[in-house]
C-alpha atoms as a PDB file:
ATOM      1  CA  UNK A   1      55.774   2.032  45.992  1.00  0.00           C
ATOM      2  CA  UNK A   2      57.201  -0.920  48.165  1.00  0.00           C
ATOM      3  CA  UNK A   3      54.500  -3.206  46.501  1.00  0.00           C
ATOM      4  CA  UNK A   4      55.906  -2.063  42.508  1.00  0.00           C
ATOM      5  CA  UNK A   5      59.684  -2.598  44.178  1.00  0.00           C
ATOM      6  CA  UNK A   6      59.316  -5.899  45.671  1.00  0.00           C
ATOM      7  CA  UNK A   7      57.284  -7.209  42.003  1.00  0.00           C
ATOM      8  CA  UNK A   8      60.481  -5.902  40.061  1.00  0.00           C
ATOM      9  CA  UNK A   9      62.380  -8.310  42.377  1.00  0.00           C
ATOM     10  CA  UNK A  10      60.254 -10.867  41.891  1.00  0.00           C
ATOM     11  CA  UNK A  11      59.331 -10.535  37.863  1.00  0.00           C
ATOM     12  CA  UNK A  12      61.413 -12.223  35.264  1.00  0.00           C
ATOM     13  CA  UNK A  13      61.081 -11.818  32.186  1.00  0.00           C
ATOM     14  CA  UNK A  14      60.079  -8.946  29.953  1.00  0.00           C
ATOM     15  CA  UNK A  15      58.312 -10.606  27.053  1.00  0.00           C
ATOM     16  CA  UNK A  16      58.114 -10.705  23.338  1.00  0.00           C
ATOM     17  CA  UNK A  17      55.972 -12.460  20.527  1.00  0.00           C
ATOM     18  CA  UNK A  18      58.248 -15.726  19.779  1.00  0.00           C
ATOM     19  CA  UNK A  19      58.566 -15.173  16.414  1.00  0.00           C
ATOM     20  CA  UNK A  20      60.305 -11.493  17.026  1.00  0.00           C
ATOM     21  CA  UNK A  21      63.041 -13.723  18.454  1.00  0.00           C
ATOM     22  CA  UNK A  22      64.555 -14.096  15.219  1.00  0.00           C
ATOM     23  CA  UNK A  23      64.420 -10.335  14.507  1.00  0.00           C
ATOM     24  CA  UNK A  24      65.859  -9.331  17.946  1.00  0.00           C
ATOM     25  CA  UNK A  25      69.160 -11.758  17.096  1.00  0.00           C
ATOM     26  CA  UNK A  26      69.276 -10.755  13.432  1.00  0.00           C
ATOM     27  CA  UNK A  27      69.513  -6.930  14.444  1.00  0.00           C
ATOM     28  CA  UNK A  28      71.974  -7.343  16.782  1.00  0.00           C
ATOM     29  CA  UNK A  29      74.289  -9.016  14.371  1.00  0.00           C
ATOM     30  CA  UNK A  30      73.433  -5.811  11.885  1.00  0.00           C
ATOM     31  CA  UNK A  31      76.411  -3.042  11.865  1.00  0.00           C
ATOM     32  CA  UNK A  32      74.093  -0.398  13.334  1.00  0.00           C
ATOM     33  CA  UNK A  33      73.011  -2.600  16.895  1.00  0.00           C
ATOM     34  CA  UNK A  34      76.416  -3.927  17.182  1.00  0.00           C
ATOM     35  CA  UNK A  35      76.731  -4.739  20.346  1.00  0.00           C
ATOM     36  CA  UNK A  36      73.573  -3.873  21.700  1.00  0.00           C
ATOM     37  CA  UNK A  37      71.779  -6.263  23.912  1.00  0.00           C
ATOM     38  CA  UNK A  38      68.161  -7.368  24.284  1.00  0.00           C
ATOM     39  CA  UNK A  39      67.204  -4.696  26.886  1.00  0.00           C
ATOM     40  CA  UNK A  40      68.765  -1.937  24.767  1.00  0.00           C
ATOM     41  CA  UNK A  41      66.600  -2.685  21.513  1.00  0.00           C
ATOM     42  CA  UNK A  42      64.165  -3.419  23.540  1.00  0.00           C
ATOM     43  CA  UNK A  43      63.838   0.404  25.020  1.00  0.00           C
ATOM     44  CA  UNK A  44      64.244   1.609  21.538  1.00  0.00           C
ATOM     45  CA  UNK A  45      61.195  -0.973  20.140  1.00  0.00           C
ATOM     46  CA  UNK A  46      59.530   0.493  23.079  1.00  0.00           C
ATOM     47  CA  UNK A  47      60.572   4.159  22.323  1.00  0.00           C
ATOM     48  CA  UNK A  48      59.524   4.031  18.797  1.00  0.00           C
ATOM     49  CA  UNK A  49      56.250   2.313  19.026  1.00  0.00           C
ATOM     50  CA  UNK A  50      54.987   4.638  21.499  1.00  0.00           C
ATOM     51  CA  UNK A  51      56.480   7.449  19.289  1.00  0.00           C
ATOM     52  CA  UNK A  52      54.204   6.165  16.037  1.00  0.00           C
ATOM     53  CA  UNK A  53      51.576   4.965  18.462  1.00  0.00           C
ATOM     54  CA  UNK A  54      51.656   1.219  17.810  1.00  0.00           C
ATOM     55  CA  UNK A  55      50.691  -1.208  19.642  1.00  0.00           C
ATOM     56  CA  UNK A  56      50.349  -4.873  18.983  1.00  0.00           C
ATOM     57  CA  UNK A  57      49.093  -7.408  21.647  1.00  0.00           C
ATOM     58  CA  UNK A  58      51.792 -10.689  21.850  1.00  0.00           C
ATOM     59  CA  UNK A  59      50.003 -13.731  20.706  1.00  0.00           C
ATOM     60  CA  UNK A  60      52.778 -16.694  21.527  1.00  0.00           C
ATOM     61  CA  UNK A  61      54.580 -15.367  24.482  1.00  0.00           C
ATOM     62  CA  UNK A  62      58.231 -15.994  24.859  1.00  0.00           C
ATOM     63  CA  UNK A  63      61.237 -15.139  27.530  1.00  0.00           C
ATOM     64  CA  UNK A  64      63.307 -11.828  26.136  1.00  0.00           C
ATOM     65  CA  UNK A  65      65.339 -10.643  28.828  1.00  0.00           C
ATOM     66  CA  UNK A  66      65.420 -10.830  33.139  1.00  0.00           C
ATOM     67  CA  UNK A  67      63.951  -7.382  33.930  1.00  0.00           C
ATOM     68  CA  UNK A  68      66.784  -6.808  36.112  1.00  0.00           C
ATOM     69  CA  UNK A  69      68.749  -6.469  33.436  1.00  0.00           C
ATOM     70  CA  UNK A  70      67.100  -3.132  32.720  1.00  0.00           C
ATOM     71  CA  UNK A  71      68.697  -1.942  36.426  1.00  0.00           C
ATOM     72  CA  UNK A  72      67.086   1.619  37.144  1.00  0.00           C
ATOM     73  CA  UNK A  73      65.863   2.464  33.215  1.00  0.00           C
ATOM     74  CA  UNK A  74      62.891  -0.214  34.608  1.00  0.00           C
ATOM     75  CA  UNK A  75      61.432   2.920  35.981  1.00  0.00           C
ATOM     76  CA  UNK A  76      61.578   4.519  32.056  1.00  0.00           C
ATOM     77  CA  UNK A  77      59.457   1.339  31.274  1.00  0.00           C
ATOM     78  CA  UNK A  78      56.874   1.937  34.221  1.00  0.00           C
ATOM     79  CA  UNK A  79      56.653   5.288  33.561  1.00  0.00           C
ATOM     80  CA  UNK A  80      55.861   4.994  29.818  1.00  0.00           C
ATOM     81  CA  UNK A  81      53.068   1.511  31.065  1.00  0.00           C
ATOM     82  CA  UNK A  82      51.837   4.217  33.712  1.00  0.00           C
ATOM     83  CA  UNK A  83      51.158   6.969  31.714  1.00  0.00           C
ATOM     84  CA  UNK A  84      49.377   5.015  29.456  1.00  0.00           C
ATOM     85  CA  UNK A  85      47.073   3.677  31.782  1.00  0.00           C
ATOM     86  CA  UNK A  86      46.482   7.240  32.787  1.00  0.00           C
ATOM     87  CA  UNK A  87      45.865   5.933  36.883  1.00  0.00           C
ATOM     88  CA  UNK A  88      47.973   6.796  39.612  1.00  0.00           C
ATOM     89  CA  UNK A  89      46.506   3.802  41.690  1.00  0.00           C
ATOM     90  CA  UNK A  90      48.477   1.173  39.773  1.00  0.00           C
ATOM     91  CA  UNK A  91      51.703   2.779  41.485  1.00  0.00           C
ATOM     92  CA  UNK A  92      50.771   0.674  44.511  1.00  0.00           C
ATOM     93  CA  UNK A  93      49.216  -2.488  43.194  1.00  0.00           C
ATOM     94  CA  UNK A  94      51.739  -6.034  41.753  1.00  0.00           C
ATOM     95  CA  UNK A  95      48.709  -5.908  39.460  1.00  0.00           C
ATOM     96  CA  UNK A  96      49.376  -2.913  38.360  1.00  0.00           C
ATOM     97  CA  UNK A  97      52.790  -2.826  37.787  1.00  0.00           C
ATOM     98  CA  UNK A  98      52.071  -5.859  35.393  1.00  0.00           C
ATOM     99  CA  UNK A  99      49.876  -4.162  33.478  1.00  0.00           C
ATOM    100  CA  UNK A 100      52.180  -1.399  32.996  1.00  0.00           C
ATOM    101  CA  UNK A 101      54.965  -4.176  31.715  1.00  0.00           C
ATOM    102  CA  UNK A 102      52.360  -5.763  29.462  1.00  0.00           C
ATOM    103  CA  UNK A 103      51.947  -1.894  28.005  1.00  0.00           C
ATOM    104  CA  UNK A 104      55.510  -1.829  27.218  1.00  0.00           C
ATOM    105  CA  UNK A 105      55.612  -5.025  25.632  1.00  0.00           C
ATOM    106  CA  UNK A 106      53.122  -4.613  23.307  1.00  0.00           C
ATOM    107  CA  UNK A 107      54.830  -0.942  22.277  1.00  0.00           C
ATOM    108  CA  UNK A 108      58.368  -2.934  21.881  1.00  0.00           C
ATOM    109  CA  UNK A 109      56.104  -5.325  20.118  1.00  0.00           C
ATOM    110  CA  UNK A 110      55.147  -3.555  17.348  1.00  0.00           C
ATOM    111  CA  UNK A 111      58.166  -1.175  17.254  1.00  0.00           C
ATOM    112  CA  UNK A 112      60.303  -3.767  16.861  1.00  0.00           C
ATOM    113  CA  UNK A 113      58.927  -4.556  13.601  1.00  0.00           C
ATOM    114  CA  UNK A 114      59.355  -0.962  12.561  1.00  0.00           C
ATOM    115  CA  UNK A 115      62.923  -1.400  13.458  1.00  0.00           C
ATOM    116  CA  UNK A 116      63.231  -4.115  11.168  1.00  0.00           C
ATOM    117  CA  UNK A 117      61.300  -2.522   7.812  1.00  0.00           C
ATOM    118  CA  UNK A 118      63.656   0.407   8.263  1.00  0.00           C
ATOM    119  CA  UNK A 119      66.953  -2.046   8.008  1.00  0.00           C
ATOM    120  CA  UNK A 120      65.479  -3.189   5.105  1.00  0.00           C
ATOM    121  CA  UNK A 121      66.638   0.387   3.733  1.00  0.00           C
ATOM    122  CA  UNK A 122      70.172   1.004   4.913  1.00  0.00           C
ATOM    123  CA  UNK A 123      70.992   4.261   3.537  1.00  0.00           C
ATOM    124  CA  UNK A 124      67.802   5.587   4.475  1.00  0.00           C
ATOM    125  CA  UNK A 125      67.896   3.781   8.176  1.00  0.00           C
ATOM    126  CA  UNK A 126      69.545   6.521  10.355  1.00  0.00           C
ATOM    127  CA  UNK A 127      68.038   9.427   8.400  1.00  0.00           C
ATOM    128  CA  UNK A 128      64.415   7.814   9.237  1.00  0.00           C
ATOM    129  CA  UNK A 129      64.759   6.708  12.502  1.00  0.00           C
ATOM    130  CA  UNK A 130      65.974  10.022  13.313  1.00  0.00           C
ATOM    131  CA  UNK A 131      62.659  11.765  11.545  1.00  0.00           C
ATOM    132  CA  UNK A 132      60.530   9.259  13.367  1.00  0.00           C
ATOM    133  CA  UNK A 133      62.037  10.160  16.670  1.00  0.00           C
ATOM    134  CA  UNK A 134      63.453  13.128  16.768  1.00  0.00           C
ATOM    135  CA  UNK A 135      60.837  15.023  13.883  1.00  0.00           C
ATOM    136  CA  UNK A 136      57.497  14.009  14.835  1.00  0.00           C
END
Protein backbone atom coordinates (compact mmCIF):
# COMPACT_ATOMS: atom_id res chain seq x y z
CA UNK A 1 0.00 0.00 0.00
CA UNK A 2 3.03 2.44 0.62
CA UNK A 3 3.69 2.30 -3.23
CA UNK A 4 -0.45 3.51 -4.05
CA UNK A 5 0.23 6.25 -0.98
CA UNK A 6 3.36 7.74 -2.07
CA UNK A 7 1.73 7.93 -6.15
CA UNK A 8 -1.33 9.88 -4.57
CA UNK A 9 1.38 12.29 -3.29
CA UNK A 10 2.98 12.47 -6.24
CA UNK A 11 -0.14 12.50 -8.97
CA UNK A 12 -1.74 15.70 -10.02
CA UNK A 13 -4.31 15.90 -11.79
CA UNK A 14 -7.44 13.84 -12.22
CA UNK A 15 -8.33 14.27 -15.87
CA UNK A 16 -11.14 15.04 -18.18
CA UNK A 17 -11.82 15.23 -22.06
CA UNK A 18 -11.13 19.16 -22.76
CA UNK A 19 -14.16 19.81 -24.20
CA UNK A 20 -16.20 18.59 -20.84
CA UNK A 21 -14.49 21.70 -19.45
CA UNK A 22 -17.20 23.79 -20.55
CA UNK A 23 -19.86 21.45 -19.09
CA UNK A 24 -18.09 21.08 -15.68
CA UNK A 25 -18.20 25.25 -15.35
CA UNK A 26 -21.67 25.53 -16.86
CA UNK A 27 -23.11 23.03 -14.14
CA UNK A 28 -21.65 24.57 -11.46
CA UNK A 29 -23.17 27.89 -12.25
CA UNK A 30 -26.73 25.78 -12.56
CA UNK A 31 -29.05 26.20 -9.25
CA UNK A 32 -28.82 22.48 -8.49
CA UNK A 33 -24.51 22.27 -8.27
CA UNK A 34 -24.38 25.56 -6.65
CA UNK A 35 -21.51 25.58 -5.05
CA UNK A 36 -20.15 22.40 -5.81
CA UNK A 37 -16.61 22.10 -6.92
CA UNK A 38 -14.80 20.07 -9.56
CA UNK A 39 -14.03 17.06 -7.28
CA UNK A 40 -17.65 16.93 -6.08
CA UNK A 41 -19.24 16.56 -9.71
CA UNK A 42 -16.62 14.78 -10.46
CA UNK A 43 -17.55 11.76 -7.83
CA UNK A 44 -21.07 12.08 -8.95
CA UNK A 45 -19.94 11.81 -13.02
CA UNK A 46 -18.05 8.98 -11.62
CA UNK A 47 -20.98 7.58 -9.49
CA UNK A 48 -23.42 7.70 -12.25
CA UNK A 49 -21.45 6.34 -15.08
CA UNK A 50 -20.51 3.36 -13.24
CA UNK A 51 -24.21 3.16 -12.11
CA UNK A 52 -25.47 3.06 -16.08
CA UNK A 53 -22.23 1.34 -16.97
CA UNK A 54 -20.64 3.94 -19.24
CA UNK A 55 -17.58 4.36 -20.06
CA UNK A 56 -15.94 6.60 -22.56
CA UNK A 57 -12.10 6.69 -23.14
CA UNK A 58 -10.75 10.72 -23.02
CA UNK A 59 -9.48 11.62 -26.39
CA UNK A 60 -7.84 15.36 -25.71
CA UNK A 61 -6.72 15.16 -22.18
CA UNK A 62 -6.98 18.15 -19.98
CA UNK A 63 -6.12 19.21 -16.10
CA UNK A 64 -9.60 18.93 -13.88
CA UNK A 65 -8.67 19.05 -10.43
CA UNK A 66 -5.20 18.24 -7.99
CA UNK A 67 -6.17 14.78 -6.67
CA UNK A 68 -5.48 15.99 -3.33
CA UNK A 69 -8.27 17.83 -3.45
CA UNK A 70 -10.31 14.65 -3.17
CA UNK A 71 -8.47 14.22 0.59
CA UNK A 72 -9.53 10.60 1.83
CA UNK A 73 -12.79 10.06 -0.76
CA UNK A 74 -9.44 9.26 -3.23
CA UNK A 75 -9.77 5.88 -1.73
CA UNK A 76 -13.80 5.86 -3.06
CA UNK A 77 -12.08 6.51 -6.51
CA UNK A 78 -9.46 3.56 -6.13
CA UNK A 79 -11.83 1.41 -4.91
CA UNK A 80 -14.40 1.87 -7.72
CA UNK A 81 -10.75 1.76 -10.57
CA UNK A 82 -9.90 -1.48 -8.42
CA UNK A 83 -12.86 -3.28 -8.57
CA UNK A 84 -13.08 -2.82 -12.01
CA UNK A 85 -9.92 -4.19 -12.82
CA UNK A 86 -11.01 -7.13 -10.76
CA UNK A 87 -6.90 -7.69 -9.47
CA UNK A 88 -5.77 -7.31 -6.12
CA UNK A 89 -2.07 -6.95 -7.41
CA UNK A 90 -2.58 -3.39 -8.63
CA UNK A 91 -2.95 -2.44 -4.78
CA UNK A 92 0.85 -2.47 -4.72
CA UNK A 93 2.00 -1.29 -8.10
CA UNK A 94 2.25 3.16 -9.18
CA UNK A 95 1.13 1.38 -12.35
CA UNK A 96 -1.59 0.21 -11.00
CA UNK A 97 -2.94 2.79 -9.13
CA UNK A 98 -2.92 4.75 -12.54
CA UNK A 99 -4.84 2.49 -14.15
CA UNK A 100 -7.36 2.52 -11.53
CA UNK A 101 -7.49 6.64 -11.95
CA UNK A 102 -7.71 6.25 -15.72
CA UNK A 103 -10.94 3.81 -14.81
CA UNK A 104 -12.48 6.57 -12.98
CA UNK A 105 -11.94 9.05 -15.49
CA UNK A 106 -13.38 7.49 -18.19
CA UNK A 107 -16.70 6.63 -15.79
CA UNK A 108 -16.76 10.59 -14.82
CA UNK A 109 -16.22 10.86 -18.51
CA UNK A 110 -19.16 9.66 -19.79
CA UNK A 111 -21.34 10.38 -16.70
CA UNK A 112 -20.71 13.69 -16.92
CA UNK A 113 -22.48 13.93 -20.08
CA UNK A 114 -25.44 12.19 -18.54
CA UNK A 115 -25.38 14.88 -16.00
CA UNK A 116 -25.71 17.37 -18.53
CA UNK A 117 -28.77 15.70 -20.85
CA UNK A 118 -30.66 15.46 -17.58
CA UNK A 119 -30.29 19.50 -16.93
CA UNK A 120 -31.56 19.81 -20.12
CA UNK A 121 -34.95 18.69 -18.32
CA UNK A 122 -35.25 20.62 -15.09
CA UNK A 123 -38.38 19.46 -13.67
CA UNK A 124 -37.61 16.06 -14.46
CA UNK A 125 -33.70 16.43 -13.20
CA UNK A 126 -33.95 15.40 -9.48
CA UNK A 127 -36.76 12.88 -10.05
CA UNK A 128 -34.29 11.06 -12.70
CA UNK A 129 -31.18 11.27 -11.17
CA UNK A 130 -32.73 9.86 -8.22
CA UNK A 131 -34.28 6.72 -10.42
CA UNK A 132 -30.90 6.34 -12.02
CA UNK A 133 -29.19 6.11 -8.70
CA UNK A 134 -31.15 5.23 -6.21
CA UNK A 135 -33.84 2.76 -8.53
CA UNK A 136 -31.68 0.74 -10.62
Amino acid sequence: MAAIDEFISRINYFNIDKGKREIYNKLKKSVIFRGMGNPELFLLSLVLGLKLGKRKKIVNSGNLFRINELGNRVWIALSIGFAELNDTSVFETKDGARMAFKVCEEYANAGIDILNDLMKKPTEFIITLTEEIIDK
